[in-house]
C-alpha atoms as a PDB file:
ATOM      1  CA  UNK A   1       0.000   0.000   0.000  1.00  0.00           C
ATOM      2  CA  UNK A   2       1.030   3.382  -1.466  1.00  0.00           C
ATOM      3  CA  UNK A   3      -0.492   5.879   1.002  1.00  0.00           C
ATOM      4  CA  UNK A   4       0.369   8.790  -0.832  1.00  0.00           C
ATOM      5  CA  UNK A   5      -0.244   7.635  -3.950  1.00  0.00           C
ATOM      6  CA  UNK A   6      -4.019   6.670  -2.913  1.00  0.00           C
ATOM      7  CA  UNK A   7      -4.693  10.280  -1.273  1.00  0.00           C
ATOM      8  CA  UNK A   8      -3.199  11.625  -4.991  1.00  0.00           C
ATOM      9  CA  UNK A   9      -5.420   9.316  -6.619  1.00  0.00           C
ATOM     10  CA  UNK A  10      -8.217   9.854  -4.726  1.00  0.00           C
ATOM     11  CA  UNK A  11      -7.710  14.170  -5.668  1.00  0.00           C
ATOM     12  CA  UNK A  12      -7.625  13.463  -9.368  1.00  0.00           C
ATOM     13  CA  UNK A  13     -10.779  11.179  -9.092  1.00  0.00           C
ATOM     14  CA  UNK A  14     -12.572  13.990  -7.511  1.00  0.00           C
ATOM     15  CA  UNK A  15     -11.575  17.097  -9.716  1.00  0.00           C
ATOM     16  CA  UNK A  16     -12.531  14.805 -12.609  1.00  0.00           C
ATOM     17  CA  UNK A  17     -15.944  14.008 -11.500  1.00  0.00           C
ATOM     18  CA  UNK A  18     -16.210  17.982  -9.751  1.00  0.00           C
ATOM     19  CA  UNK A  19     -15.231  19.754 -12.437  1.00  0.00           C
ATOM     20  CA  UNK A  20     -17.573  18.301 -14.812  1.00  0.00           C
ATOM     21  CA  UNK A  21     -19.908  18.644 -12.469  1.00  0.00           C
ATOM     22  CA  UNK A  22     -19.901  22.247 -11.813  1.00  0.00           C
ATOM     23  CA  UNK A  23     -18.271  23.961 -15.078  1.00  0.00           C
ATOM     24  CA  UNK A  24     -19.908  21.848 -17.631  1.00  0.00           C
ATOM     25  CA  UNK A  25     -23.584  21.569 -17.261  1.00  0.00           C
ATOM     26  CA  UNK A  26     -24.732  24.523 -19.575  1.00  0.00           C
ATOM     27  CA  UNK A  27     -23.453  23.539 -22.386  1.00  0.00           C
ATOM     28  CA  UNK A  28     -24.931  21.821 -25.277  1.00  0.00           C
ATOM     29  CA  UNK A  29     -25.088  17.716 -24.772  1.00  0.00           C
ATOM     30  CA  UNK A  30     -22.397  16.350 -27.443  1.00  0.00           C
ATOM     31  CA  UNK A  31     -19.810  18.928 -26.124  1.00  0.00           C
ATOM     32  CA  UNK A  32     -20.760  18.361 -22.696  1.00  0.00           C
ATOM     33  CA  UNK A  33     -20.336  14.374 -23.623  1.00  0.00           C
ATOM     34  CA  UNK A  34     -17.273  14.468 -25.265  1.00  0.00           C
ATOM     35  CA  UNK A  35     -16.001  16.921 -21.839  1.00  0.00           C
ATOM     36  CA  UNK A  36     -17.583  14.255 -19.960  1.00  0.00           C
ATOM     37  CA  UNK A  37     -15.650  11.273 -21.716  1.00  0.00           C
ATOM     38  CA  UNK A  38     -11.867  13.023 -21.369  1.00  0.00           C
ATOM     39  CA  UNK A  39     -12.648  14.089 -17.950  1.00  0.00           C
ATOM     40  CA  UNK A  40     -14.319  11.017 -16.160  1.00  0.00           C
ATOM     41  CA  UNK A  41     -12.203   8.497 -18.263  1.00  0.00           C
ATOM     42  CA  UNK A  42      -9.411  10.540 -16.231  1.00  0.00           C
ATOM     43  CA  UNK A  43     -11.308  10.106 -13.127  1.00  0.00           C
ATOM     44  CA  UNK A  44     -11.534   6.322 -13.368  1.00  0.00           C
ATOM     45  CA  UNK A  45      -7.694   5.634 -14.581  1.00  0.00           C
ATOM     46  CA  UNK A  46      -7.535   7.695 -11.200  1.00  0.00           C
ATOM     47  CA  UNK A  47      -9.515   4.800  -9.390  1.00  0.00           C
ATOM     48  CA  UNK A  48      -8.100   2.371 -11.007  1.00  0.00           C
ATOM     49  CA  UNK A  49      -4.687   3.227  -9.566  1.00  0.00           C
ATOM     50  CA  UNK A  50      -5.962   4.092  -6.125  1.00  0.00           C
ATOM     51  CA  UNK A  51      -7.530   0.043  -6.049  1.00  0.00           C
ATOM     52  CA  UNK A  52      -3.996  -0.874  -7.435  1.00  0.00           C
ATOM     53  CA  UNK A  53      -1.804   1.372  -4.983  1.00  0.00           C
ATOM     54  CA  UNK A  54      -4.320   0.128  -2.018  1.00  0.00           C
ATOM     55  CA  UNK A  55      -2.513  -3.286  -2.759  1.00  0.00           C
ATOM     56  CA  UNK A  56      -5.115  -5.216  -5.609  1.00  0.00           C
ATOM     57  CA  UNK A  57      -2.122  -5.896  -7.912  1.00  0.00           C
ATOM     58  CA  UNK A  58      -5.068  -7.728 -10.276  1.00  0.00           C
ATOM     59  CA  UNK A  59      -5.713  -4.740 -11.297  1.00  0.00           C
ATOM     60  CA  UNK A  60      -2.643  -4.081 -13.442  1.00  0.00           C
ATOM     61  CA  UNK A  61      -3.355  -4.807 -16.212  1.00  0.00           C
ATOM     62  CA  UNK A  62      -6.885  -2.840 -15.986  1.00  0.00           C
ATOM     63  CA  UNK A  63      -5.098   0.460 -14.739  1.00  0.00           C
ATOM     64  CA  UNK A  64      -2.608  -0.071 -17.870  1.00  0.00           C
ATOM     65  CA  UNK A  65      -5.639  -0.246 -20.168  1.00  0.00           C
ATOM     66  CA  UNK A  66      -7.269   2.935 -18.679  1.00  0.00           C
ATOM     67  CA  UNK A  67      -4.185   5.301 -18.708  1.00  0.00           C
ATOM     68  CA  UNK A  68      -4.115   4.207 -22.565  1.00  0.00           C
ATOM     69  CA  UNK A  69      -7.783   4.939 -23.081  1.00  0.00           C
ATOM     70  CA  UNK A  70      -7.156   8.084 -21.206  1.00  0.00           C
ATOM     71  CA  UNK A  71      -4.270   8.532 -23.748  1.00  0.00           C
ATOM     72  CA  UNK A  72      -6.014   8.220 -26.807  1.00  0.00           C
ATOM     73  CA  UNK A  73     -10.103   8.515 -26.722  1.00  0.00           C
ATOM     74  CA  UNK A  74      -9.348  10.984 -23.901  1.00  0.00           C
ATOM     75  CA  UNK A  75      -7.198  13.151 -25.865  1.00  0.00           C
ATOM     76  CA  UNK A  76      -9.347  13.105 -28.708  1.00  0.00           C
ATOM     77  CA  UNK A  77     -12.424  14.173 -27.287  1.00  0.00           C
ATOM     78  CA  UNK A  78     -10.531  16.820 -25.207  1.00  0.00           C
ATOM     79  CA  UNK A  79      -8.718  18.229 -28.469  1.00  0.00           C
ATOM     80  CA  UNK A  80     -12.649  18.208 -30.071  1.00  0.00           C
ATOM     81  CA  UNK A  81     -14.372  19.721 -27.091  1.00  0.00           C
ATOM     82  CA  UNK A  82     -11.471  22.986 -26.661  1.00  0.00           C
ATOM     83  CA  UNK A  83     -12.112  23.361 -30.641  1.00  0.00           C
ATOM     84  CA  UNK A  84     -15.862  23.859 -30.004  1.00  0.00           C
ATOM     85  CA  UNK A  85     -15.321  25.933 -26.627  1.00  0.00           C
ATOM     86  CA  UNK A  86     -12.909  28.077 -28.428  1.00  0.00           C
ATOM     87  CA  UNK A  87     -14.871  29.132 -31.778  1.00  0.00           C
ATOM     88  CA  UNK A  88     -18.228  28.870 -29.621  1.00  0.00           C
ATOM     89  CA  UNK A  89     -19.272  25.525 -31.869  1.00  0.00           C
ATOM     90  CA  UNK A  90     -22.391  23.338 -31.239  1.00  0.00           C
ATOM     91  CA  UNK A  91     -21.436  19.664 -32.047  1.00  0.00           C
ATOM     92  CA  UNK A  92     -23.232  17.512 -34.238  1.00  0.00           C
ATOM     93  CA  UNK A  93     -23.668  14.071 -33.536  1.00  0.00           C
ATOM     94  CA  UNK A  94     -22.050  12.843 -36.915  1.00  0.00           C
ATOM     95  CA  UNK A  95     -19.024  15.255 -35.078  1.00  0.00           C
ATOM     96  CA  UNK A  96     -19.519  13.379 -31.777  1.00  0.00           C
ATOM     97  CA  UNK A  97     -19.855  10.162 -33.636  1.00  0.00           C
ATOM     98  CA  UNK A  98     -16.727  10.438 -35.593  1.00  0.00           C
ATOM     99  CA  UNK A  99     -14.522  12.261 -32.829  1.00  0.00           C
ATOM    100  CA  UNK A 100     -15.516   8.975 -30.279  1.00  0.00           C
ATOM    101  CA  UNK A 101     -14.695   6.555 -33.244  1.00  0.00           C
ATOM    102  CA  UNK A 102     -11.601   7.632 -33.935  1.00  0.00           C
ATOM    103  CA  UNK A 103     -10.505   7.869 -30.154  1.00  0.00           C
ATOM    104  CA  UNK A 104     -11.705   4.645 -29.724  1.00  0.00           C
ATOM    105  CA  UNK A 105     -10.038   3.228 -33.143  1.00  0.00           C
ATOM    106  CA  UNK A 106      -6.729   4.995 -31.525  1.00  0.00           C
ATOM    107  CA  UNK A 107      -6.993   3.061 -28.239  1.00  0.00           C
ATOM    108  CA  UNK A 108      -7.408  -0.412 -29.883  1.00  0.00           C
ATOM    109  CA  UNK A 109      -3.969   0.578 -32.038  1.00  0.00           C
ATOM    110  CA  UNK A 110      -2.570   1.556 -29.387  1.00  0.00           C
ATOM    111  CA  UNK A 111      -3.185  -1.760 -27.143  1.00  0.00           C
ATOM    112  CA  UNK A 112      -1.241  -3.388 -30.673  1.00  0.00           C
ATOM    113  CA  UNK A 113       2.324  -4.697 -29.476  1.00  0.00           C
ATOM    114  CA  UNK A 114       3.815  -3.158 -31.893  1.00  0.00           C
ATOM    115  CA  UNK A 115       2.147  -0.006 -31.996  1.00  0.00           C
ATOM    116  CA  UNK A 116       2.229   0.374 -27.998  1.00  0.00           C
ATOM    117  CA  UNK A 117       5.204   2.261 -28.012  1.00  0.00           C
ATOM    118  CA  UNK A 118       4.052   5.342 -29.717  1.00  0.00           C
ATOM    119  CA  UNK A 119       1.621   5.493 -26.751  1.00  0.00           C
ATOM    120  CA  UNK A 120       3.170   8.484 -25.138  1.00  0.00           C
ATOM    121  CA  UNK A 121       3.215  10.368 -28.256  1.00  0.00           C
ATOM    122  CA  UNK A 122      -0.726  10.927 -28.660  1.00  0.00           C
ATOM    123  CA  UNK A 123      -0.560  13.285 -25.327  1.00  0.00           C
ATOM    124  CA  UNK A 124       2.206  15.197 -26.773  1.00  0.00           C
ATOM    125  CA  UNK A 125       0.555  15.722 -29.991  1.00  0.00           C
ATOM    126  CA  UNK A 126      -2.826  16.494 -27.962  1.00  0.00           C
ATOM    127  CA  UNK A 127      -1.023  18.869 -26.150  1.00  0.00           C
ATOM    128  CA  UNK A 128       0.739  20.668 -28.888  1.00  0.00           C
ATOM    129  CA  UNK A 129      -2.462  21.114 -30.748  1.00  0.00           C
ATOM    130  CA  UNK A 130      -4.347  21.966 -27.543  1.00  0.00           C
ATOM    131  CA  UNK A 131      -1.712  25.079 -27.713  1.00  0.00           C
ATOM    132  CA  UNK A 132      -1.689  25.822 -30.953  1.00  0.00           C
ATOM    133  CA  UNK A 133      -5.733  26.246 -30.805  1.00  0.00           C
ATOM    134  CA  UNK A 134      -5.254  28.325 -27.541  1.00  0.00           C
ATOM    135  CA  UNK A 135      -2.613  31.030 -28.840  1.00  0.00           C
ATOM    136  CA  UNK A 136      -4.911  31.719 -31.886  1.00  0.00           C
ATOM    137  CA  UNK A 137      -7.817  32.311 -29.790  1.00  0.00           C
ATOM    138  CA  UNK A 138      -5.933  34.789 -27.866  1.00  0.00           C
ATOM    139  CA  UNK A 139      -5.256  36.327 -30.912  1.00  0.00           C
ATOM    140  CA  UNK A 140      -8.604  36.821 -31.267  1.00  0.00           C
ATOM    141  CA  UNK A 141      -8.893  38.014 -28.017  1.00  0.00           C
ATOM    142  CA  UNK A 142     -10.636  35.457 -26.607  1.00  0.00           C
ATOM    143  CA  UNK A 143     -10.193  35.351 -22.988  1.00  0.00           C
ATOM    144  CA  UNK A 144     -10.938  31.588 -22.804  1.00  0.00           C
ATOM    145  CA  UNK A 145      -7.447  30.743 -24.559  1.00  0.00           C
ATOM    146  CA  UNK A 146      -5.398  31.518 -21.663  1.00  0.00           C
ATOM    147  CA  UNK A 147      -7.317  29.202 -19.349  1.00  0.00           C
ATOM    148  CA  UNK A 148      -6.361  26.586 -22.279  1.00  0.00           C
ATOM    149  CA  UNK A 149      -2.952  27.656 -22.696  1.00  0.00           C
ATOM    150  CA  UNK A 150      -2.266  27.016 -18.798  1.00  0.00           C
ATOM    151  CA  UNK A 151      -4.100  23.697 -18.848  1.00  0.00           C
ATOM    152  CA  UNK A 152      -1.614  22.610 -21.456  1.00  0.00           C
ATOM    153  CA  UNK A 153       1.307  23.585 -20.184  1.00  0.00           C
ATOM    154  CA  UNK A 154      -0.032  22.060 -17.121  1.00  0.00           C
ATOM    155  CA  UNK A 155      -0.282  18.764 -18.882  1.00  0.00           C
ATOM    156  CA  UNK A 156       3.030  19.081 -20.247  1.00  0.00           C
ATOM    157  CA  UNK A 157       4.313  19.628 -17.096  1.00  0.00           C
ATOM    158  CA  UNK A 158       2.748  16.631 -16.038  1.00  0.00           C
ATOM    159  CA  UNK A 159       4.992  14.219 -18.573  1.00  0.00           C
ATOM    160  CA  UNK A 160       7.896  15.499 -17.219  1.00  0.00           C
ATOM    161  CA  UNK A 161       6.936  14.497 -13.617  1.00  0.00           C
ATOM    162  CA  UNK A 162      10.223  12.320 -13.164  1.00  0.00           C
ATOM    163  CA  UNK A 163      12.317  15.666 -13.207  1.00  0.00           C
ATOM    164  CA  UNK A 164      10.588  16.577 -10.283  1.00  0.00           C
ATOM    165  CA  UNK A 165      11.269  13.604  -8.251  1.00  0.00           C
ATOM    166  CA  UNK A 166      13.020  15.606  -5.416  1.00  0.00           C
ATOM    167  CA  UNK A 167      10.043  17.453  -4.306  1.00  0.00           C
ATOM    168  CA  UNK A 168       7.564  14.692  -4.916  1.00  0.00           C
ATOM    169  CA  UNK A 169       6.984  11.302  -6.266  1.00  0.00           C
ATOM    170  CA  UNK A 170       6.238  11.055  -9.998  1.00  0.00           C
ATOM    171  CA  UNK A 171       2.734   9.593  -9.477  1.00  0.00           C
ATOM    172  CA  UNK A 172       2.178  11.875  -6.954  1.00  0.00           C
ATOM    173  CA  UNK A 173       3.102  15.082  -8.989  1.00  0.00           C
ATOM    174  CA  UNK A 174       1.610  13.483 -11.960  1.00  0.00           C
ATOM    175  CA  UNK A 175      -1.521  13.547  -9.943  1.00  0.00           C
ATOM    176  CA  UNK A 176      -1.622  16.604  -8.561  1.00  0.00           C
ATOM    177  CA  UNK A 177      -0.962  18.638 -11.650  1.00  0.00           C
ATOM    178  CA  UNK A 178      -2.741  16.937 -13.731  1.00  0.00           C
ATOM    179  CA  UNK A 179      -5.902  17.858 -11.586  1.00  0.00           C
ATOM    180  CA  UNK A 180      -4.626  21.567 -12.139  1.00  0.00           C
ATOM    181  CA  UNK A 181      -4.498  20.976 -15.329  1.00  0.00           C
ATOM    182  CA  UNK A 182      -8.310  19.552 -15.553  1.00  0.00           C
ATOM    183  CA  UNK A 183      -9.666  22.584 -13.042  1.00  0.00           C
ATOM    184  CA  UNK A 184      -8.106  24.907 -15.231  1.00  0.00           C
ATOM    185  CA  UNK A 185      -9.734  23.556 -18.214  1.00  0.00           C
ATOM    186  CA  UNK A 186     -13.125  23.848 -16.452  1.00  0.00           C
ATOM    187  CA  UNK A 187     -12.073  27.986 -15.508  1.00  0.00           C
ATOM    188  CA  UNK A 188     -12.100  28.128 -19.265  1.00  0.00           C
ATOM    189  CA  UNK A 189     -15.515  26.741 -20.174  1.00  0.00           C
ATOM    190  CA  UNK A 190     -17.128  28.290 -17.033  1.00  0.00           C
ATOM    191  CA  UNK A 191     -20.372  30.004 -17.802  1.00  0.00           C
ATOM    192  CA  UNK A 192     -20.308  33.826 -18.213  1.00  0.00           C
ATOM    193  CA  UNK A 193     -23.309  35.814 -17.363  1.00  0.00           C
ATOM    194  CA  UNK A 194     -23.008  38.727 -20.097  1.00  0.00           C
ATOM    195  CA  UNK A 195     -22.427  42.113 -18.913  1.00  0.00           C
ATOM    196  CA  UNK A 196     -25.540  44.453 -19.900  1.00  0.00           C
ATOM    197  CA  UNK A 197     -25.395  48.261 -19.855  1.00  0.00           C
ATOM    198  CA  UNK A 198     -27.018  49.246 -16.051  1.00  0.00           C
ATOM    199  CA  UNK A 199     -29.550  51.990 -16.567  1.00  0.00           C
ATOM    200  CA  UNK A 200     -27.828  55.687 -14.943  1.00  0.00           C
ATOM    201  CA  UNK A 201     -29.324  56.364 -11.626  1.00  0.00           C
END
């Protein structure tokens, strides 16, 4: 048993499930699905290792399967859903459809022996684009880029966790940034009331 690594678990499980609980219920239902997908498939690759690091080494090979789910469909319907926040897009459900097809087609390569070891290049990619579509929405000048922006770099941060190992343990730091990163992207879909012109007293 893995104390710290449960409690870490435990905190990405819960800003998972809490941020798509509170930052993600006004929008339309295939965005809010595909949010829902990359943010609870993160939640349960969470739980996953929390049973594992509690001592249930039968779980192995389940936790393995998750991180790579949460490594391809996850990134994929992440990547889909900032597209949508960013340019203020409604998905269709042929977009839903396709974006969830190809994820999962991704995570079935992915599970190929000979394929598996491109696994931790589908984040990086994920992440690069994720920036990419965040610097030219703040050239727009929208405001919601720089909550994306962080949340990437976040996630970056995140792969380099084993440079870090004299503050923290990996897991541990992967953990707890990672649930930055996943707050952060709730900060930039959170619902705006607009601001109306007050009458003059």
């Amino acid at each position: 048993m893995i104390f710290s690594h449960i409690v870490s678990g435990f905190v990405l499980a819960g800003a998972g499930v809490g941020v798509f609980w509170h930052f993600f219920g006004r929008i339309s239902l295939f965005n809010r699905l595909l949010w829902g997908f990359f943010l609870l498939i993160t939640s349960l690759a969470a739980l996953t290792g929390v049973l594992l690091y509690a001592g249930n080494q039968s779980l192995e090979s389940l936790h393995q399967s998750m991180i790579v789910l949460s490594d391809s469909l996850g990134v994929v319907c992440v990547v889909t859903a900032v597209y949508a926040l960013l340019n203020q897009q409604t998905l269709s459900l042929t977009s839903f459809i396709a974006t969830v097809v190809f994820g999962l087609l991704l995570f079935v390569g992915l599970l190929l022996p000979d394929v598996r070891v491109f696994t931790p290049v589908v984040p990086s990619l994920g992440i690069l684009i994720l920036m990419l579509l965040a610097v030219f929405a703040l050239l727009q000048r929208n405001k919601r880029g720089l909550w994306v922006v962080l949340a990437a770099m976040m996630m970056g941060l995140s792969t380099k966790a084993d440079a870090f190992n004299s503050l923290m343990h990996p897991t541990d730091f992967f953990h707890y940034i990672t649930a930055l990163a996943l707050w952060f992207f709730g900060k930039a879909a959170e619902w705006r009331v607009p601001i109306t012109n007050r009458p003059n007293k």
